[in-house]
N, C-alpha and C. Protein backbone atom coordinates (compact mmCIF):
# COMPACT_ATOMS: atom_id res chain seq x y z
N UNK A 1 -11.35 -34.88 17.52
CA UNK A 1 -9.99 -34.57 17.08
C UNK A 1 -10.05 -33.73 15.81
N UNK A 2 -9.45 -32.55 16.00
CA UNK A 2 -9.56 -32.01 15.01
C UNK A 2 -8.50 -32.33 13.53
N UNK A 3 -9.34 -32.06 11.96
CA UNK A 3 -8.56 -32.54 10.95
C UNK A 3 -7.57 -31.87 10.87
N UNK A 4 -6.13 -32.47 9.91
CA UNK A 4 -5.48 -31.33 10.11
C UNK A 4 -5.36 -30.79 8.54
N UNK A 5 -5.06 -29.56 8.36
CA UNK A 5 -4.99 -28.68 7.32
C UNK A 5 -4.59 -29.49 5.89
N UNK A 6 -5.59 -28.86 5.04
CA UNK A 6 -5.17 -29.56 3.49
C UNK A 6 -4.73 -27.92 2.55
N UNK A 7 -3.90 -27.23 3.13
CA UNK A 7 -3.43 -26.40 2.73
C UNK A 7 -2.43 -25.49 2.99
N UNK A 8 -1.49 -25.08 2.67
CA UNK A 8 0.02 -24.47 2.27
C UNK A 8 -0.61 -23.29 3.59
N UNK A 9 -0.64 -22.93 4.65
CA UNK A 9 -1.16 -21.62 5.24
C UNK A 9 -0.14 -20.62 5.06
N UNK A 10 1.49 -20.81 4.69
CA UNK A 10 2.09 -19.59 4.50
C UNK A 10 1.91 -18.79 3.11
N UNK A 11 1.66 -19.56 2.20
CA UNK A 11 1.23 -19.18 0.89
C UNK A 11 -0.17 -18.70 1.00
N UNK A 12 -1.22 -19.35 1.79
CA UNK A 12 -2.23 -18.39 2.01
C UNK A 12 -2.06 -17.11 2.30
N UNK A 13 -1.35 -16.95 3.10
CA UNK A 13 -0.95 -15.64 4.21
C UNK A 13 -0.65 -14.32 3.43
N UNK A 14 0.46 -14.94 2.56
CA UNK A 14 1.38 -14.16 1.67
C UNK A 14 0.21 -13.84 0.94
N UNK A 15 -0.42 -14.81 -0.31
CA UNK A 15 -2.14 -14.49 -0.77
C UNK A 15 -2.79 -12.74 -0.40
N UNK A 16 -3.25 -13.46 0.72
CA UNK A 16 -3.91 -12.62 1.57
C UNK A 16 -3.51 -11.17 1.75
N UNK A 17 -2.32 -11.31 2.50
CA UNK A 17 -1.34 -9.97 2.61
C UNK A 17 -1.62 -9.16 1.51
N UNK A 18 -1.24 -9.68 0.38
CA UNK A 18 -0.53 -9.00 -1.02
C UNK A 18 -2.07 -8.44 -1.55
N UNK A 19 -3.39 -8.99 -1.24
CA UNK A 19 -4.73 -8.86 -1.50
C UNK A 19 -4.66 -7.26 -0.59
N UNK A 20 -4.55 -7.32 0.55
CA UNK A 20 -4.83 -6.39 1.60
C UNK A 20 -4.17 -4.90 1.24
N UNK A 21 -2.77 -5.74 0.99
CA UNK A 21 -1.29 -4.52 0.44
C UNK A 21 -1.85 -3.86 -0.89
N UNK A 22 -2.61 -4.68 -1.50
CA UNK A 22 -2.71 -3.36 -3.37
C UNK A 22 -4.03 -3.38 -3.27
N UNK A 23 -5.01 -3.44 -2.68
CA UNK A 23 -6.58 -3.10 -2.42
C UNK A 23 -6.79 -1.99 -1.21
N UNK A 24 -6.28 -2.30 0.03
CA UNK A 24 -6.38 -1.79 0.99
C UNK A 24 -7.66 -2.54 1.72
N UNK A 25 -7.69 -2.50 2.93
CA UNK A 25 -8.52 -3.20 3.97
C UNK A 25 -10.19 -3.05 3.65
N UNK A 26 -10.59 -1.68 3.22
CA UNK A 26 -11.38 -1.94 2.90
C UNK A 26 -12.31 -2.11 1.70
N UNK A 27 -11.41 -1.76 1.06
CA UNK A 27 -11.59 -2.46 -0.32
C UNK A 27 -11.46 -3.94 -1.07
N UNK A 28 -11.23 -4.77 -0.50
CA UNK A 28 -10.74 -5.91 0.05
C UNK A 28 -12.15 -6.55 0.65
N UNK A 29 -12.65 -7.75 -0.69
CA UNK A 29 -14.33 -8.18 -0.61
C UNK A 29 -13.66 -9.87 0.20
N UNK A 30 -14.41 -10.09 0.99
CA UNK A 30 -14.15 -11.54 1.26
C UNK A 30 -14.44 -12.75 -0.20
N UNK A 31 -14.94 -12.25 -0.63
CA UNK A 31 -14.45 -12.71 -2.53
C UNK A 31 -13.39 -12.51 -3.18
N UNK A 32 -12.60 -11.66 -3.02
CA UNK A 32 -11.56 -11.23 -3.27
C UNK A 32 -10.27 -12.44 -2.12
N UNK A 33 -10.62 -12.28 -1.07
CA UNK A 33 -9.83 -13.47 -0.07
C UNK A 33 -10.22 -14.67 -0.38
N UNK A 34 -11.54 -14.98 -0.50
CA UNK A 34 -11.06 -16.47 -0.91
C UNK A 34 -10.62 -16.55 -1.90
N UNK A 35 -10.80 -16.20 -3.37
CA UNK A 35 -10.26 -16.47 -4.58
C UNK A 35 -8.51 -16.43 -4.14
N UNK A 36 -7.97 -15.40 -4.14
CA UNK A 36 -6.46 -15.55 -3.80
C UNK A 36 -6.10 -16.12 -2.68
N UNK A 37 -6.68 -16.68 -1.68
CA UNK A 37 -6.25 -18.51 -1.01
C UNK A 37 -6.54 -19.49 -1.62
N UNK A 38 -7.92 -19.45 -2.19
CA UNK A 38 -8.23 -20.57 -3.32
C UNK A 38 -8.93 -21.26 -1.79
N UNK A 39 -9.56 -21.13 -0.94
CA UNK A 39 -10.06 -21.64 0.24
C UNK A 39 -11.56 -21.40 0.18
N UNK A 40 -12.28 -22.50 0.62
CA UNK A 40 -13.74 -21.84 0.77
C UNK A 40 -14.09 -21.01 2.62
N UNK A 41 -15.27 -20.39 2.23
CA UNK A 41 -15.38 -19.73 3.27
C UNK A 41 -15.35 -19.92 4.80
N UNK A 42 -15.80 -21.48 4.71
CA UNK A 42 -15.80 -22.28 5.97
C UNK A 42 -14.00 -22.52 6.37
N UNK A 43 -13.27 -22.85 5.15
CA UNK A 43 -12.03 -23.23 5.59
C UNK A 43 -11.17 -21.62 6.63
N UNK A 44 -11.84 -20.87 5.27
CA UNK A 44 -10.89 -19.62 5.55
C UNK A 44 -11.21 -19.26 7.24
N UNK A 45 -12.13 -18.95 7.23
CA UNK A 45 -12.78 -18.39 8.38
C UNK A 45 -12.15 -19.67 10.02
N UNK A 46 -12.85 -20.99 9.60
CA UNK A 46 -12.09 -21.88 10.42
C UNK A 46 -10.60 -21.86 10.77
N UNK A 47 -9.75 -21.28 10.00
CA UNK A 47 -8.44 -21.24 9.86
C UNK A 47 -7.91 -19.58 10.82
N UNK A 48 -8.44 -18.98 10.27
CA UNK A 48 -8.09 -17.62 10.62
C UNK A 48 -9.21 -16.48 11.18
N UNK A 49 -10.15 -17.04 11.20
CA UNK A 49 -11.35 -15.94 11.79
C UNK A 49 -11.78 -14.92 10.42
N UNK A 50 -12.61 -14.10 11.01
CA UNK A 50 -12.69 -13.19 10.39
C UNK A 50 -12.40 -12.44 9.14
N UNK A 51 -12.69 -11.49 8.77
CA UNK A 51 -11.70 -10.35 7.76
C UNK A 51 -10.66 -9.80 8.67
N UNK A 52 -11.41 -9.27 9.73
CA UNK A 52 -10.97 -8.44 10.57
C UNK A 52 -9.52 -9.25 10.95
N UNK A 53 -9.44 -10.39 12.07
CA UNK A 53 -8.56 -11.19 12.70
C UNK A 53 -7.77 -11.43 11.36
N UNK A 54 -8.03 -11.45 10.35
CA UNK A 54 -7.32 -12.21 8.95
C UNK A 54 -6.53 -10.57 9.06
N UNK A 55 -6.85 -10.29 8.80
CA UNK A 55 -6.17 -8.69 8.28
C UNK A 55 -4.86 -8.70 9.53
N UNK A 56 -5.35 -7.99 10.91
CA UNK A 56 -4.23 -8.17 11.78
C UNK A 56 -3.13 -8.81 11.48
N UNK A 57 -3.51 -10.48 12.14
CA UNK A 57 -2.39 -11.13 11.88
C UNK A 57 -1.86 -10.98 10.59
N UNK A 58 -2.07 -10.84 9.08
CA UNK A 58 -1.57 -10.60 8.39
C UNK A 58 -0.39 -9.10 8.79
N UNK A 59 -0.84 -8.48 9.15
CA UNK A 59 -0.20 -7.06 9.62
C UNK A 59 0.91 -7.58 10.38
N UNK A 60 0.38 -7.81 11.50
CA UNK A 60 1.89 -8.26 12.38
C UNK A 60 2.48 -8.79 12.08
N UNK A 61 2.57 -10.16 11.33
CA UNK A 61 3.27 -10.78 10.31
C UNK A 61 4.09 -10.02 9.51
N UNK A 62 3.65 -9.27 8.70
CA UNK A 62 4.41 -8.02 8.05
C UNK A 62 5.57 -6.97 9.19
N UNK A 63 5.12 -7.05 9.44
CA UNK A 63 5.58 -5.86 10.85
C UNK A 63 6.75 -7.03 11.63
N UNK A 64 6.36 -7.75 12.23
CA UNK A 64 7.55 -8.60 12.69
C UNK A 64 8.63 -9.05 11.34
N UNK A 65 8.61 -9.53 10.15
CA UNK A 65 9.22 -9.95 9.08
C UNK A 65 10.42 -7.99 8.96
N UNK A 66 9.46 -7.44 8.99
CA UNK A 66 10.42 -6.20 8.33
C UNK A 66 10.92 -5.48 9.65
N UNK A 67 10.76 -5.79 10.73
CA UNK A 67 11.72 -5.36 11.64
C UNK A 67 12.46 -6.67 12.12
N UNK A 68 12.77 -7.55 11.95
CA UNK A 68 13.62 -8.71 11.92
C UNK A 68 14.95 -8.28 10.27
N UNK A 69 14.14 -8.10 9.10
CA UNK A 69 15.14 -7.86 8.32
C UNK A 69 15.64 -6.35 8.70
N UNK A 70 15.46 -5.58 9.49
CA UNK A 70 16.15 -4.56 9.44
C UNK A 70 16.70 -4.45 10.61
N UNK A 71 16.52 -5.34 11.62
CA UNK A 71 17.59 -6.14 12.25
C UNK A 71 19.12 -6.26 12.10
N UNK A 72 18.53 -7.68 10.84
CA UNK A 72 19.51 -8.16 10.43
C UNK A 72 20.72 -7.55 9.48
N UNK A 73 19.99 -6.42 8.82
CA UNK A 73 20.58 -5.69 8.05
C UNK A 73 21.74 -4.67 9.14
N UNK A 74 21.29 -3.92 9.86
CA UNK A 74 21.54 -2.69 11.07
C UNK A 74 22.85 -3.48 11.60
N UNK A 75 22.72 -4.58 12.17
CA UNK A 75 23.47 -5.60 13.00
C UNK A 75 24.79 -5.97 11.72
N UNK A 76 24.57 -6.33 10.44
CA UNK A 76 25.79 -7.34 9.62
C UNK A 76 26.52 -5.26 8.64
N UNK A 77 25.82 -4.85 9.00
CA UNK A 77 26.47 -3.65 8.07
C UNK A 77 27.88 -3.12 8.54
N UNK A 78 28.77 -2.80 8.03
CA UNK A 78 30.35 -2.53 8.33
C UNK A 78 30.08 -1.53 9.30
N UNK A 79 29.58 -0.51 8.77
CA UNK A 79 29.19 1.01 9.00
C UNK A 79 28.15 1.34 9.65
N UNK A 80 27.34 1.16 10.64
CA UNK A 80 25.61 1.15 11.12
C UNK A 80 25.15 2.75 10.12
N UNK A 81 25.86 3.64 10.03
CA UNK A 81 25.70 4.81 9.30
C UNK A 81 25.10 4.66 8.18
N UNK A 82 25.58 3.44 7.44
CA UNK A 82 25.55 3.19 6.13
C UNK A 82 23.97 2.14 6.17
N UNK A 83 23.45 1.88 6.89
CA UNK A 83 22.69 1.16 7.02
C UNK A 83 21.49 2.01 7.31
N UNK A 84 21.76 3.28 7.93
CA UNK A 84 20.50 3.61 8.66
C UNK A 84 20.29 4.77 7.16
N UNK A 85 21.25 4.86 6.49
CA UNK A 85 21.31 6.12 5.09
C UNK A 85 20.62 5.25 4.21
N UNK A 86 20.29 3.62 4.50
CA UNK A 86 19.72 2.73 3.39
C UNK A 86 18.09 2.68 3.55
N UNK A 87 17.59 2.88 5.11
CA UNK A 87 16.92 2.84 5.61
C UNK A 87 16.01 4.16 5.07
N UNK A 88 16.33 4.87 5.35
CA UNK A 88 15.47 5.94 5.12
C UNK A 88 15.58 6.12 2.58
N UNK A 89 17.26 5.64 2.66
CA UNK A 89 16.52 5.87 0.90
C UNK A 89 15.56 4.68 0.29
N UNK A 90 15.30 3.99 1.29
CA UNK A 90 14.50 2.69 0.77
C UNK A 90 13.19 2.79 -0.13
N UNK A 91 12.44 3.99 0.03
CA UNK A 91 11.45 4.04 -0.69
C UNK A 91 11.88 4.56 -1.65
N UNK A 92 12.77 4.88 -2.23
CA UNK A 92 13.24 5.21 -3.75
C UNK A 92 14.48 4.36 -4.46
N UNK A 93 14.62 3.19 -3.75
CA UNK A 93 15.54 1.95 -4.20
C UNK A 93 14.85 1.32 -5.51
N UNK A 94 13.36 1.09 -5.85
CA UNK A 94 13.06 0.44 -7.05
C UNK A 94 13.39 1.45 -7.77
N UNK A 95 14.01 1.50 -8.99
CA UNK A 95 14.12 2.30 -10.26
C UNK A 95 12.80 2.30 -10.91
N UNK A 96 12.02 1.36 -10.63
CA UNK A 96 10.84 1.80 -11.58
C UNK A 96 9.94 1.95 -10.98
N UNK A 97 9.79 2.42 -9.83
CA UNK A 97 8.82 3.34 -8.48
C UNK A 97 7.69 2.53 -8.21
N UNK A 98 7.65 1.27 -9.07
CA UNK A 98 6.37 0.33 -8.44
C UNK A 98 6.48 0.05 -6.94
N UNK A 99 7.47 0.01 -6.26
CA UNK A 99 7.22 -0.14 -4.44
C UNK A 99 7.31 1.40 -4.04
N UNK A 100 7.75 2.38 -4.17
CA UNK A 100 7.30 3.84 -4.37
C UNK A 100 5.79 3.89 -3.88
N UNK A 101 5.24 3.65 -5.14
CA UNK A 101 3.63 3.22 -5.62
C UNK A 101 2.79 2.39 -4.66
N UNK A 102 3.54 1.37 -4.36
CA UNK A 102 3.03 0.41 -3.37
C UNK A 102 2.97 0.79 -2.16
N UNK A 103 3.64 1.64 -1.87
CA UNK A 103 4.06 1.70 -0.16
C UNK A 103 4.31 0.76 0.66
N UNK A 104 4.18 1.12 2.03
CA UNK A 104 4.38 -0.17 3.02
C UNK A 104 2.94 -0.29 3.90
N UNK A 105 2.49 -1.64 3.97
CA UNK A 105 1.57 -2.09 4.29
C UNK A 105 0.87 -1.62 5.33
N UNK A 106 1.85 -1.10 6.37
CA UNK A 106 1.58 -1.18 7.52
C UNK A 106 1.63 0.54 7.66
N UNK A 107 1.98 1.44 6.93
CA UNK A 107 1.86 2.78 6.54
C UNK A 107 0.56 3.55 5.58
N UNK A 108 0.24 2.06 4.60
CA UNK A 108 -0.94 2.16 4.34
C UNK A 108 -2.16 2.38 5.36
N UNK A 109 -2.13 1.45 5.71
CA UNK A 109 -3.25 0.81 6.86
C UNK A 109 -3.18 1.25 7.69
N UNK A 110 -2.10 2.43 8.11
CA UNK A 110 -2.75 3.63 9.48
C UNK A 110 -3.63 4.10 8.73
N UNK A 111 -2.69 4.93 8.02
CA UNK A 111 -3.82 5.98 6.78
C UNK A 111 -5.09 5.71 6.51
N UNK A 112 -5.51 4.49 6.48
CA UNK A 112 -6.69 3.94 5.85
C UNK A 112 -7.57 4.28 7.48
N UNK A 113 -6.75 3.20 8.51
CA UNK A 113 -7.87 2.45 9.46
C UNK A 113 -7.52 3.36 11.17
N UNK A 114 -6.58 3.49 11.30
CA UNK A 114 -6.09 4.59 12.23
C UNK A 114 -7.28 4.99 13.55
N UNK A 115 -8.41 5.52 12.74
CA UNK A 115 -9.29 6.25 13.35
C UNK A 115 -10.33 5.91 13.53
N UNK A 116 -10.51 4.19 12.96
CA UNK A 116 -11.25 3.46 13.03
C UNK A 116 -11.76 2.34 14.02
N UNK A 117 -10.36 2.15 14.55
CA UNK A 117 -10.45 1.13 15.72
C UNK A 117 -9.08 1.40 16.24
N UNK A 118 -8.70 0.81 17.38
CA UNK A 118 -7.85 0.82 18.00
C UNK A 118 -6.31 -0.06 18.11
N UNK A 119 -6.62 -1.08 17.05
CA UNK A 119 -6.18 -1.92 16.78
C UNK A 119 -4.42 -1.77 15.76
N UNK A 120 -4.96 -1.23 14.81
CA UNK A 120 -4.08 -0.59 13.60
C UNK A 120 -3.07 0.25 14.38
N UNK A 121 -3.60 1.22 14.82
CA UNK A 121 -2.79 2.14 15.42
C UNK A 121 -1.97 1.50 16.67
N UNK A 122 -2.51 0.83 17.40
CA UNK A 122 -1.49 0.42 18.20
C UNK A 122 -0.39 -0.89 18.01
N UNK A 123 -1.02 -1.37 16.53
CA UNK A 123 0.28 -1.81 16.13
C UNK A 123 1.08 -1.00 14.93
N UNK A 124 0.80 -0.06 14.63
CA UNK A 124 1.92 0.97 14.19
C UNK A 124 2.41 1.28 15.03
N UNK A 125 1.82 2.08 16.97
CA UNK A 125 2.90 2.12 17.33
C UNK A 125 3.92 1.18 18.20
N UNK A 126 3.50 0.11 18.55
CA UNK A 126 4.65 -1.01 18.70
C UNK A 126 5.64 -1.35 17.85
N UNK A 127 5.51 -0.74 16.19
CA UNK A 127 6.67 -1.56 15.23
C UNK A 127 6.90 0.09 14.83
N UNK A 128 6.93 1.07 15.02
CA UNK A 128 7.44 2.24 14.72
C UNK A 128 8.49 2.17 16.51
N UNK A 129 8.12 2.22 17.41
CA UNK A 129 8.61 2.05 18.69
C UNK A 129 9.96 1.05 18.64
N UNK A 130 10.04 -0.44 17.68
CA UNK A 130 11.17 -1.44 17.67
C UNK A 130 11.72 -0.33 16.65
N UNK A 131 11.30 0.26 15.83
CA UNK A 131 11.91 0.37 14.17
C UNK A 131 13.13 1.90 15.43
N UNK A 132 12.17 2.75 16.02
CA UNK A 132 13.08 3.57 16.73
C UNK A 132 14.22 3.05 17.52
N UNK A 133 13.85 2.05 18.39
CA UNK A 133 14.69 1.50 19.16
C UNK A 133 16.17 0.70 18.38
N UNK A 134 15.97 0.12 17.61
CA UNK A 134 16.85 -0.43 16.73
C UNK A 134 17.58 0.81 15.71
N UNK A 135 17.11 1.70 15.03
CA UNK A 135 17.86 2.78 14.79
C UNK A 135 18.76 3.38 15.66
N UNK A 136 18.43 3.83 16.95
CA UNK A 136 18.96 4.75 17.95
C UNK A 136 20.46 3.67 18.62
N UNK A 137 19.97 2.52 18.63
CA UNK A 137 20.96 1.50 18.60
C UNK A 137 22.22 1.97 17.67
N UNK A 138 21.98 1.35 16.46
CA UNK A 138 22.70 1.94 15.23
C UNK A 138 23.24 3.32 15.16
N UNK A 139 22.16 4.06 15.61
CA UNK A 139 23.08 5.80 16.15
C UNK A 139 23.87 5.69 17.18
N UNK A 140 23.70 4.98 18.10
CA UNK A 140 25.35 5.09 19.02
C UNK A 140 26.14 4.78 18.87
N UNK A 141 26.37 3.40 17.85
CA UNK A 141 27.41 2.64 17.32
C UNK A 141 28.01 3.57 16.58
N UNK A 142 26.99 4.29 15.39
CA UNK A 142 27.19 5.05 14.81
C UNK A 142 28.47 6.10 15.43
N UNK A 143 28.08 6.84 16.62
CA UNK A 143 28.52 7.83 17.11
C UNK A 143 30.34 7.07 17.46
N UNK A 144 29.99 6.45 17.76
CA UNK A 144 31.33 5.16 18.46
C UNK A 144 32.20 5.14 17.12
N UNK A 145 31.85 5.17 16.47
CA UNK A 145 32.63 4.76 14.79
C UNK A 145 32.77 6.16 14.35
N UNK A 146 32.77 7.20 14.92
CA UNK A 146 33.00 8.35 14.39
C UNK A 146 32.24 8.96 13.08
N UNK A 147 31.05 8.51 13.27
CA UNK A 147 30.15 8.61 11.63
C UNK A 147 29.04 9.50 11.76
N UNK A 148 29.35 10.16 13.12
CA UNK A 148 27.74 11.16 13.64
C UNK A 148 28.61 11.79 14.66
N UNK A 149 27.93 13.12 14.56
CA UNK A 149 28.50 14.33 15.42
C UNK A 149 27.81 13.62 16.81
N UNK A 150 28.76 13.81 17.75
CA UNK A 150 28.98 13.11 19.35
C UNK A 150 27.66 14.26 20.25
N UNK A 151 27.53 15.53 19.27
CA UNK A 151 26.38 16.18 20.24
C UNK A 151 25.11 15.67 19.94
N UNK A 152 24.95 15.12 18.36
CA UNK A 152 23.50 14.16 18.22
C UNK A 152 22.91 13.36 19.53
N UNK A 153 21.43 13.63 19.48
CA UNK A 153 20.67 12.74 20.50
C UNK A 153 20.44 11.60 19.88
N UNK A 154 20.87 10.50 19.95
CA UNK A 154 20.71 9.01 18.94
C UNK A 154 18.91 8.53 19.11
N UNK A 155 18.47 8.75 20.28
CA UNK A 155 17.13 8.22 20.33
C UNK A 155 16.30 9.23 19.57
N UNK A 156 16.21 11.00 20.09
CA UNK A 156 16.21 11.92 19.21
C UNK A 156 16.17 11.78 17.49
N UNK A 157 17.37 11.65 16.95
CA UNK A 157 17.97 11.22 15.84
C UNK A 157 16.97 10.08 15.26
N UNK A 158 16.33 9.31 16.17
CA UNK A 158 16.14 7.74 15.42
C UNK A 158 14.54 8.40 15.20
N UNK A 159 14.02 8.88 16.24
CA UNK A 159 12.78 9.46 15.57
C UNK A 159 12.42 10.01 14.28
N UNK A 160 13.19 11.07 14.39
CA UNK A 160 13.25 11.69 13.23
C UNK A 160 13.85 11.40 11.47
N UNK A 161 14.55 10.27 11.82
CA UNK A 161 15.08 9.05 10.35
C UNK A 161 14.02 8.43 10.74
N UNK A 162 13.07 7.82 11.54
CA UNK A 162 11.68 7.23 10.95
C UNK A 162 10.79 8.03 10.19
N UNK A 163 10.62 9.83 11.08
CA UNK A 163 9.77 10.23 10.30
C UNK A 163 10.36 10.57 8.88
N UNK A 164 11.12 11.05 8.72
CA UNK A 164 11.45 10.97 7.39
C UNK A 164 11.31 10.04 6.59
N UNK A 165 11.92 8.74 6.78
CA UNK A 165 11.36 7.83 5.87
C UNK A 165 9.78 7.56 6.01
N UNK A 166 8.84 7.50 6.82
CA UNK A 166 8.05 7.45 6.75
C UNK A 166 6.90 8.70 6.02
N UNK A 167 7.69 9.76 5.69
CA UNK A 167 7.27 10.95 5.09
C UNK A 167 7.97 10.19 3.47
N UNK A 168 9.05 10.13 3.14
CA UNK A 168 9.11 9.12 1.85
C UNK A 168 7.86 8.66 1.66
N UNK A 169 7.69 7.80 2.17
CA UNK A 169 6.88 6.93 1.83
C UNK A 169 5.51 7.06 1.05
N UNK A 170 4.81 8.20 1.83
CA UNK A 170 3.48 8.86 1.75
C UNK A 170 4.10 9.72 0.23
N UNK A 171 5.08 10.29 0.63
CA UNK A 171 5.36 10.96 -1.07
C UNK A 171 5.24 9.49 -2.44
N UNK A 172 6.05 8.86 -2.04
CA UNK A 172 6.27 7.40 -3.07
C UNK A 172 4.69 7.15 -3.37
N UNK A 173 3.92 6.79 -2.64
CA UNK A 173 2.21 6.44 -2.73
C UNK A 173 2.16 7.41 -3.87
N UNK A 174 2.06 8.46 -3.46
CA UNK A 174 1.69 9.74 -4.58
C UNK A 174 1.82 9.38 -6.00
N UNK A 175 3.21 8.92 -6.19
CA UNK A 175 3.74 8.48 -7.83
C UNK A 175 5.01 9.88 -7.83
N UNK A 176 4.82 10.25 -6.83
CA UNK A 176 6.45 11.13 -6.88
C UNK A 176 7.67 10.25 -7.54
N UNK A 177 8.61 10.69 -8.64
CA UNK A 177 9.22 10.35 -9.42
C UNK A 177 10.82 9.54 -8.23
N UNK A 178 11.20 8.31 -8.26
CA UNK A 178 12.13 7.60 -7.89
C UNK A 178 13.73 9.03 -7.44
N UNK A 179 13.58 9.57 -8.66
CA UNK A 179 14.91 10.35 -8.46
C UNK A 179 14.41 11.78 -7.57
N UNK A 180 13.28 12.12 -7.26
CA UNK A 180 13.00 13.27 -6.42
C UNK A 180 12.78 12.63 -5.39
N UNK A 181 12.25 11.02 -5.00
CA UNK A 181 12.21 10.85 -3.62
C UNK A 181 13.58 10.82 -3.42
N UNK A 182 14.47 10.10 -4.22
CA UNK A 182 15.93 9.81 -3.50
C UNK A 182 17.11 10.94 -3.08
N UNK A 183 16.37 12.49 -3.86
CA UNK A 183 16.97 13.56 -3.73
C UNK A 183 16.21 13.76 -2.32
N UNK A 184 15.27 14.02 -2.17
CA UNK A 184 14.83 14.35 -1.00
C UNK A 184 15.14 13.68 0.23
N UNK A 185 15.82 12.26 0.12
CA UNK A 185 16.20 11.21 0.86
C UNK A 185 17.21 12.11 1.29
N UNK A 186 18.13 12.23 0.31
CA UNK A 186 19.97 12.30 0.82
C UNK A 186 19.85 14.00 1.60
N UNK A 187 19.20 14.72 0.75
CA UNK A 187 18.92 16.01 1.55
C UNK A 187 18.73 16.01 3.25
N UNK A 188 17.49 15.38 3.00
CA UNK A 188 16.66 15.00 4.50
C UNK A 188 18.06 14.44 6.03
N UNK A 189 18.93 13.81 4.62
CA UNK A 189 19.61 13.10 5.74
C UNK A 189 20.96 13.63 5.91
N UNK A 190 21.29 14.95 5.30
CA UNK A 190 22.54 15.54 5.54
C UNK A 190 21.85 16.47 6.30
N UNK A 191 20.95 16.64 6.71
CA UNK A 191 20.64 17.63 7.89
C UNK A 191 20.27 16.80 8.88
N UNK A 192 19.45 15.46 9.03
CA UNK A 192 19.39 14.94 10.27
C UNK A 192 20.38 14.03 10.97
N UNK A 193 21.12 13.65 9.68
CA UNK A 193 22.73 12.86 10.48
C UNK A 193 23.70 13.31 10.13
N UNK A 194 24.03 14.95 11.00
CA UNK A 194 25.36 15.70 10.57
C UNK A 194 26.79 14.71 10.86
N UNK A 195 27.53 14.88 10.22
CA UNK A 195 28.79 14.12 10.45
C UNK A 195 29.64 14.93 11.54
N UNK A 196 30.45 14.08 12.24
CA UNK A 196 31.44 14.89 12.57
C UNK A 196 31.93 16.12 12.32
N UNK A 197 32.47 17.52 13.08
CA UNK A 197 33.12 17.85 12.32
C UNK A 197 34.82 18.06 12.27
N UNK A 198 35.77 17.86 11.03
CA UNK A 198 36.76 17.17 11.19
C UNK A 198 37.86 18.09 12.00
């Protein structure tokens, strides 16, 4: 019978993650993981496998959490317009560009691992694929609410508000200044979500 756990595993997780998120995967010493679980090697490994398996699930974890909140966000917003204009200025929402700086985890870690295994990449594209699908959603509503020109392609449309924000993003890493990503935000997005015209 196996024992059961003498430790917090979502606080590990988070640990872990946040190790992975400001080091990057491979910079990131299995000394470095146990110290921020505070777990010895037998536990860690017994618990979660690997670096490798540790890393993933950490990823998807990330990846399911932030397409659930942008879900929830897309779905409770008055306006879906107003939601998907939040979406893409998101990487220039901190005023003091430390998440800029940080990027997103899972934007990191193509960049990094992409070409490395097969793994990374095909879960970027499963949560770039929901992140489209759930936008293009929001663009028809959109279109329905009179908040987007009726000739826009919404699935079209949703691509292209990912790549953009996802082009944010890679600028934010840089240390590009909060008020030039957010100019480049609103720009980006008066040409890819023309309004009506009246």
């Amino acid at each position: 019978m196996a024992r059961p756990r003498k430790f917090d595993e979502d606080r590990v997780l988070l640990a872990v993650r946040d190790e992975f998120w400001d080091k990057g995967y491979a910079a990131t010493s299995l000394e470095d993981l146990l110290r921020v679980s505070g777990l010895g090697r037998g536990s860690l490994y017994g618990a979660f496998g690997d670096k490798r398996q540790l890393f993933l699930r950490v990823l998807r974890e990330y990846d399911d959490a932030n397409l659930l909140s942008l879900r929830e966000r897309l779905e409770s917003a008055t306006r879906k317009i107003d939601a998907v204009h939040e979406f893409v200025l998101g990487p220039a929402a901190d005023p003091t560009g430390a998440a800029a700086r940080r990027g997103c985890l899972l934007a990191n870690s193509n960049a990094e691992l992409a070409s490395a295994g097969p793994e990374v990449a095909a879960e970027a594209r499963r949560s770039h694929q929901a992140i489209t699908d759930l936008l293009t959603e929001a663009l028809e509503r959109a279109q329905r609410e009179g908040d987007l020109d009726p000739g826009a392609d919404p699935a079209e449309t949703a691509r292209t508000v990912l790549v953009a924000q996802l082009g944010l993003l890679a600028l934010g890493r840089t240390g590009t200044d909060v008020d030039t990503l957010a100019s480049a935000a609103r720009s980006t997005l008066a040409r890819i979500l023309p309004a009506p015209t009246r």
